[in-house]
N, C-alpha and C. Protein backbone atom coordinates (compact mmCIF):
# COMPACT_ATOMS: atom_id res chain seq x y z
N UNK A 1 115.60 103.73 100.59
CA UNK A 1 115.01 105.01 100.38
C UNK A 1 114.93 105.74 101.70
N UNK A 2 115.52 106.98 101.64
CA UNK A 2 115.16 107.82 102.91
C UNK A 2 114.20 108.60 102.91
N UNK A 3 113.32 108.81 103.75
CA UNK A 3 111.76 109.47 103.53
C UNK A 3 111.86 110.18 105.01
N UNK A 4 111.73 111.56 104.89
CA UNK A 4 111.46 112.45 106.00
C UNK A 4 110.50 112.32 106.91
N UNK A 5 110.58 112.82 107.83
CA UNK A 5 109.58 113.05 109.13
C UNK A 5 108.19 114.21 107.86
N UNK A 6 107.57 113.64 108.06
CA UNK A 6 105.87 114.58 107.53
C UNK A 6 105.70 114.48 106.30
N UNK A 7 106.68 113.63 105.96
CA UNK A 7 106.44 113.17 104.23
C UNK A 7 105.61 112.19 103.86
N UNK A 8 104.79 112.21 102.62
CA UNK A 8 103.85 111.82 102.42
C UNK A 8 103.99 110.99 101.04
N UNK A 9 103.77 109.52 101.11
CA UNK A 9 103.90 109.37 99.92
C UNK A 9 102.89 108.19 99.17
N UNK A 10 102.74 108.04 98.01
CA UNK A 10 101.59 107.38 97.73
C UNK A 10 101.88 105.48 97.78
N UNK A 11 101.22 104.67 98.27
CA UNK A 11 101.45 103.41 98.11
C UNK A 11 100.50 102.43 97.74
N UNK A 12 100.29 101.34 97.28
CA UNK A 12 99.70 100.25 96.63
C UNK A 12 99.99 99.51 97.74
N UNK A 13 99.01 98.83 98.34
CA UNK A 13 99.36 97.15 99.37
C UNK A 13 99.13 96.55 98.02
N UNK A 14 100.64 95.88 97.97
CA UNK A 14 100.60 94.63 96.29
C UNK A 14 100.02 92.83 96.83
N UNK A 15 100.29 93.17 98.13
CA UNK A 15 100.30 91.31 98.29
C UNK A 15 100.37 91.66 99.83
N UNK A 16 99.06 90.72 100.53
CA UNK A 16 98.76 90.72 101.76
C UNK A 16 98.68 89.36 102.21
N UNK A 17 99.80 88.88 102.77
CA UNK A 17 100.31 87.65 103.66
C UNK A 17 99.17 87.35 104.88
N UNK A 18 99.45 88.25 105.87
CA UNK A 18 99.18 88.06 107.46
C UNK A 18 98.30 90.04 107.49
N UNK A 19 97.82 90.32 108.65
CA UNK A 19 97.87 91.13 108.83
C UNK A 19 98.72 92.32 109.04
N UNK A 20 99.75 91.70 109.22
CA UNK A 20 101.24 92.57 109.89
C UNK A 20 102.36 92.23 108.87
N UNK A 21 102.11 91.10 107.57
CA UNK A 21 103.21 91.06 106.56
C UNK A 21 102.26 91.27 105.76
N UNK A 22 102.92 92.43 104.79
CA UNK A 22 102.57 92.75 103.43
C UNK A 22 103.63 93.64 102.66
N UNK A 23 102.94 93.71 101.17
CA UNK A 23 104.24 94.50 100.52
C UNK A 23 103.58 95.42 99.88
N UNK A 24 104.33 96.73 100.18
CA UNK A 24 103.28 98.21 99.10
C UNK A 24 104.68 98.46 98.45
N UNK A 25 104.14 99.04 97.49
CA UNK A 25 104.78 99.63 96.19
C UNK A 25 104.30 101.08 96.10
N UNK A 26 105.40 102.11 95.61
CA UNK A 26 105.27 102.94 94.93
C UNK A 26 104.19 103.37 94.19
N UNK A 27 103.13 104.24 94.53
CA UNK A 27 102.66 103.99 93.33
C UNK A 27 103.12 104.38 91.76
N UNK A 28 103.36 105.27 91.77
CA UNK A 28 104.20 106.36 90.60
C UNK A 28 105.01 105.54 89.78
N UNK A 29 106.66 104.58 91.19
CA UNK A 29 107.28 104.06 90.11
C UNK A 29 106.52 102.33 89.73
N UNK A 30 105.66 101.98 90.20
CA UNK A 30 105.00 100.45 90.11
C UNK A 30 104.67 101.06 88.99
N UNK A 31 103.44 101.79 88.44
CA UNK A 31 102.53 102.20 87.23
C UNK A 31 103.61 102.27 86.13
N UNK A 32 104.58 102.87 86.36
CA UNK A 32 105.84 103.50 85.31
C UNK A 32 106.06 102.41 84.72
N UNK A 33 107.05 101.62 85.88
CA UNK A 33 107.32 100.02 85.63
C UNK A 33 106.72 98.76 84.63
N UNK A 34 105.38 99.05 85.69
CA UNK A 34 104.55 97.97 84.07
C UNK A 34 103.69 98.61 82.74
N UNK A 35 103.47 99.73 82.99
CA UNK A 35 103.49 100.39 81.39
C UNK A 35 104.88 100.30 80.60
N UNK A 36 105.67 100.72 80.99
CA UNK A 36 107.11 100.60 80.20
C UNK A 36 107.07 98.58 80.22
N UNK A 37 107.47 97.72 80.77
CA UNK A 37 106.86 96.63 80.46
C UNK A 37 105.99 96.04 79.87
N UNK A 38 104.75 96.02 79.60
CA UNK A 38 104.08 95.93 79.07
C UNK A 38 104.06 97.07 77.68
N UNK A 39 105.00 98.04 77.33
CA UNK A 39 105.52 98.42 75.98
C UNK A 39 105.86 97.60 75.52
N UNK A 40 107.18 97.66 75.95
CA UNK A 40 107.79 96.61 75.30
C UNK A 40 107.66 95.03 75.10
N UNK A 41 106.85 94.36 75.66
CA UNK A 41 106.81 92.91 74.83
C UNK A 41 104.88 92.86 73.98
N UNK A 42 104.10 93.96 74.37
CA UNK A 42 103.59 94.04 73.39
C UNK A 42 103.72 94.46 71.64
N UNK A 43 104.71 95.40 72.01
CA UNK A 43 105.39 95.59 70.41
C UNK A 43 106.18 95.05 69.95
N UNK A 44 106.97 93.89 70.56
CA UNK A 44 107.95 93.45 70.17
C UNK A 44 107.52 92.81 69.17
N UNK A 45 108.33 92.98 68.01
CA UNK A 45 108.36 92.13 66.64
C UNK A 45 108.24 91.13 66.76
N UNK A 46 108.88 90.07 67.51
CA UNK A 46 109.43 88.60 67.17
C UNK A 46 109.34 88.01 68.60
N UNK A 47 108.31 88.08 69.03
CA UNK A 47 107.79 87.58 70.41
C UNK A 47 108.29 86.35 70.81
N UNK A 48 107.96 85.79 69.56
CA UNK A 48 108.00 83.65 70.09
C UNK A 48 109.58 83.57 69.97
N UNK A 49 110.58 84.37 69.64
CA UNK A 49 112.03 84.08 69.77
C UNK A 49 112.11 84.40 71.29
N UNK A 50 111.52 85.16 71.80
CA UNK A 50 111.92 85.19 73.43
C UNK A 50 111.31 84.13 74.36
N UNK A 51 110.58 83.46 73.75
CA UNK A 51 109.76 82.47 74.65
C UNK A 51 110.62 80.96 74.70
N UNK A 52 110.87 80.08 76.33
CA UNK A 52 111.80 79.69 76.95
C UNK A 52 111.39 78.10 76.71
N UNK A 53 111.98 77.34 76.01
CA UNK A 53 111.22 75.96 76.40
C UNK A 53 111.43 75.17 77.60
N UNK A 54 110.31 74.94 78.06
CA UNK A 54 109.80 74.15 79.37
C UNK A 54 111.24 73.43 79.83
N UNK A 55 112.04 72.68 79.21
CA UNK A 55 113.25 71.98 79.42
C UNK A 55 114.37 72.96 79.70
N UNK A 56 113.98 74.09 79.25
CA UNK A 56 115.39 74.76 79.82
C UNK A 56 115.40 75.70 81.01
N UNK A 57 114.05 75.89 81.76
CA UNK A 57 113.86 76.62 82.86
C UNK A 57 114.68 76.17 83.99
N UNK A 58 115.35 77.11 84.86
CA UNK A 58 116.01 77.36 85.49
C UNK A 58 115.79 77.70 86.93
N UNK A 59 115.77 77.20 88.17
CA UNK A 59 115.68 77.92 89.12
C UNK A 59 116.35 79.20 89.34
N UNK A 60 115.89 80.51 89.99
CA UNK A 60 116.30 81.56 89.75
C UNK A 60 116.56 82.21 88.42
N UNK A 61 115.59 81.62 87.56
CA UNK A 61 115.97 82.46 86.17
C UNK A 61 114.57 83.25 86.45
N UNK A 62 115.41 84.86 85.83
CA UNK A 62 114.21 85.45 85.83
C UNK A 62 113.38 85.56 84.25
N UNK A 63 112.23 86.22 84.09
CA UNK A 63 111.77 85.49 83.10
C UNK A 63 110.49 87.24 83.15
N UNK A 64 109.63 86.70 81.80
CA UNK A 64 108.73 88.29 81.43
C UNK A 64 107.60 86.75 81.57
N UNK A 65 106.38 87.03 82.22
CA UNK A 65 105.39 86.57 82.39
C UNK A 65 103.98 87.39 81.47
N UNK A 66 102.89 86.78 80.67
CA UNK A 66 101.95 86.88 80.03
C UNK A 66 100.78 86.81 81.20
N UNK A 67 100.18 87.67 81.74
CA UNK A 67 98.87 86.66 82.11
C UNK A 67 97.66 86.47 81.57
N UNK A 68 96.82 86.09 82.18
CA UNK A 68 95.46 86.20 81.46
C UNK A 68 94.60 86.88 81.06
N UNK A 69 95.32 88.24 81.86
CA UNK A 69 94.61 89.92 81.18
C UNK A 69 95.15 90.28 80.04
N UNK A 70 96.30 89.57 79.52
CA UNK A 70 96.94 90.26 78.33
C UNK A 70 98.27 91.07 79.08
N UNK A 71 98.84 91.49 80.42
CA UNK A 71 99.58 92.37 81.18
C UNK A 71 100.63 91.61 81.65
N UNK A 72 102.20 91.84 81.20
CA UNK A 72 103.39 91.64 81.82
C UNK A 72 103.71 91.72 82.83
N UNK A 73 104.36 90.51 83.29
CA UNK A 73 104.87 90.90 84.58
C UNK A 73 106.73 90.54 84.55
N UNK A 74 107.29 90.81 85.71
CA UNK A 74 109.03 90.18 85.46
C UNK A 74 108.70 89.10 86.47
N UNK A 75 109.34 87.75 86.40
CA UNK A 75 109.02 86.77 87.23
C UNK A 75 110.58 86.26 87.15
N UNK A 76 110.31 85.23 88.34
CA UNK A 76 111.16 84.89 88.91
C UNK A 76 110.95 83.15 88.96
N UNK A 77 111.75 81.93 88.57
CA UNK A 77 111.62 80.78 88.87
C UNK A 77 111.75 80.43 90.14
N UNK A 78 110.88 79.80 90.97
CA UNK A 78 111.53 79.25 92.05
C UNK A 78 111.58 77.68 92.08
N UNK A 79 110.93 77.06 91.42
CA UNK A 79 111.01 75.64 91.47
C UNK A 79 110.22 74.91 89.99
N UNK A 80 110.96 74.08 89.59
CA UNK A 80 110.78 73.50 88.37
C UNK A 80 110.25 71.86 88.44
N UNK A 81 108.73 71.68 88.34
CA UNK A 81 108.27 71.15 88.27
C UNK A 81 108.10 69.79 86.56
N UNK A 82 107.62 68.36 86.68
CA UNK A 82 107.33 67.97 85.61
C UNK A 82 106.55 68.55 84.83
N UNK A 83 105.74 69.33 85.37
CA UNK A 83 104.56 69.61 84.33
C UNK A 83 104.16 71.26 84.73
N UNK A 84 104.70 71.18 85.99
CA UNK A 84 104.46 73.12 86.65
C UNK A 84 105.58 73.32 87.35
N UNK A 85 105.58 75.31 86.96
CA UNK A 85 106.43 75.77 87.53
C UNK A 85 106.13 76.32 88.52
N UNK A 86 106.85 76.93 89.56
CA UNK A 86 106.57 78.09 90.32
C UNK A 86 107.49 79.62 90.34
N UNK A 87 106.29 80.54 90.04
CA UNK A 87 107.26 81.47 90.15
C UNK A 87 106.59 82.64 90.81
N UNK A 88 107.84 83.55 91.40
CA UNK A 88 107.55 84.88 92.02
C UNK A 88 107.24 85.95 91.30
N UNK A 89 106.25 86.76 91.43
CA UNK A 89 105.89 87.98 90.41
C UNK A 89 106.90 88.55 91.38
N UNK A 90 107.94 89.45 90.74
CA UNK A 90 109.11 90.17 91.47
C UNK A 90 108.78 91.41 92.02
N UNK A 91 107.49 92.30 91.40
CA UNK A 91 107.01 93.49 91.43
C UNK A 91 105.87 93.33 92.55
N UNK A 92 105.27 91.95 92.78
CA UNK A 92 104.14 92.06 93.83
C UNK A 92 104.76 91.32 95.13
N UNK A 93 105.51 90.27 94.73
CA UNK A 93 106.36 89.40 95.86
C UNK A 93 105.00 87.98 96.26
N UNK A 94 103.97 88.20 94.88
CA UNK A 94 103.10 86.89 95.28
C UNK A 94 103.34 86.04 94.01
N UNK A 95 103.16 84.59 94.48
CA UNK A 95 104.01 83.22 93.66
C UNK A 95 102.87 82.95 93.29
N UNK A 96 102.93 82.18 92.02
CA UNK A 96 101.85 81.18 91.65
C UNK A 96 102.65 79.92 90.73
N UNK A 97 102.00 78.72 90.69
CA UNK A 97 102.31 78.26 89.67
C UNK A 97 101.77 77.75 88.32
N UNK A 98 102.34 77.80 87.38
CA UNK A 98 101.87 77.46 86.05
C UNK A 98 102.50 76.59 85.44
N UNK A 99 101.60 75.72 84.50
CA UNK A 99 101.75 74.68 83.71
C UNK A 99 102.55 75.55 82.69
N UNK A 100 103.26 74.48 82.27
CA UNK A 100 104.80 74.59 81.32
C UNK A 100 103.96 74.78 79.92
């Protein structure tokens, strides 16, 4: 993105590492992003046909995450555990892992 000298634009700090590493987002297109996300797999008809069984997860597969607010996220596998996974929220750039 090229952004001018005196331009002003709105940002979200999504995920704060260190003092000096962090990641901001858009705000405008972040909000867009997970409302249009969170459209679509709340209305989706036939939910449990998209859902992945534990045996077939993939490193680097990306994947639509549920959390515990009820709110989508796009995720990312990074490591496939017996019993937990780990993965990257792609939109914040912070990992967690969850039981299969």
């Amino acid at each position: 993105m090229k952004i001018q000298t005196s331009t002003h634009i709105e940002v979200v700090v999504s995920e704060v590492f260190t003092p000096t590493m962090f990641n901001i987002q858009q705000v405008d297109k972040l909000d867009n992003l997970m409302e249009d996300i969170n459209k679509l797999y709340s209305s989706y008809p036939h939910l449990e046909q998209l859902v992945i069984s534990p045996k077939k997860l993939q490193i680097d597969q990306k994947v639509a995450i549920v959390w515990q607010n009820g709110c989508w996220y796009r995720g990312l596998v990074k490591r496939v555990m017996s019993v937990k996974q780990q993965v990257d929220y792609m939109d914040y750039r912070s990992r967690t892992v969850t039981e299969k």
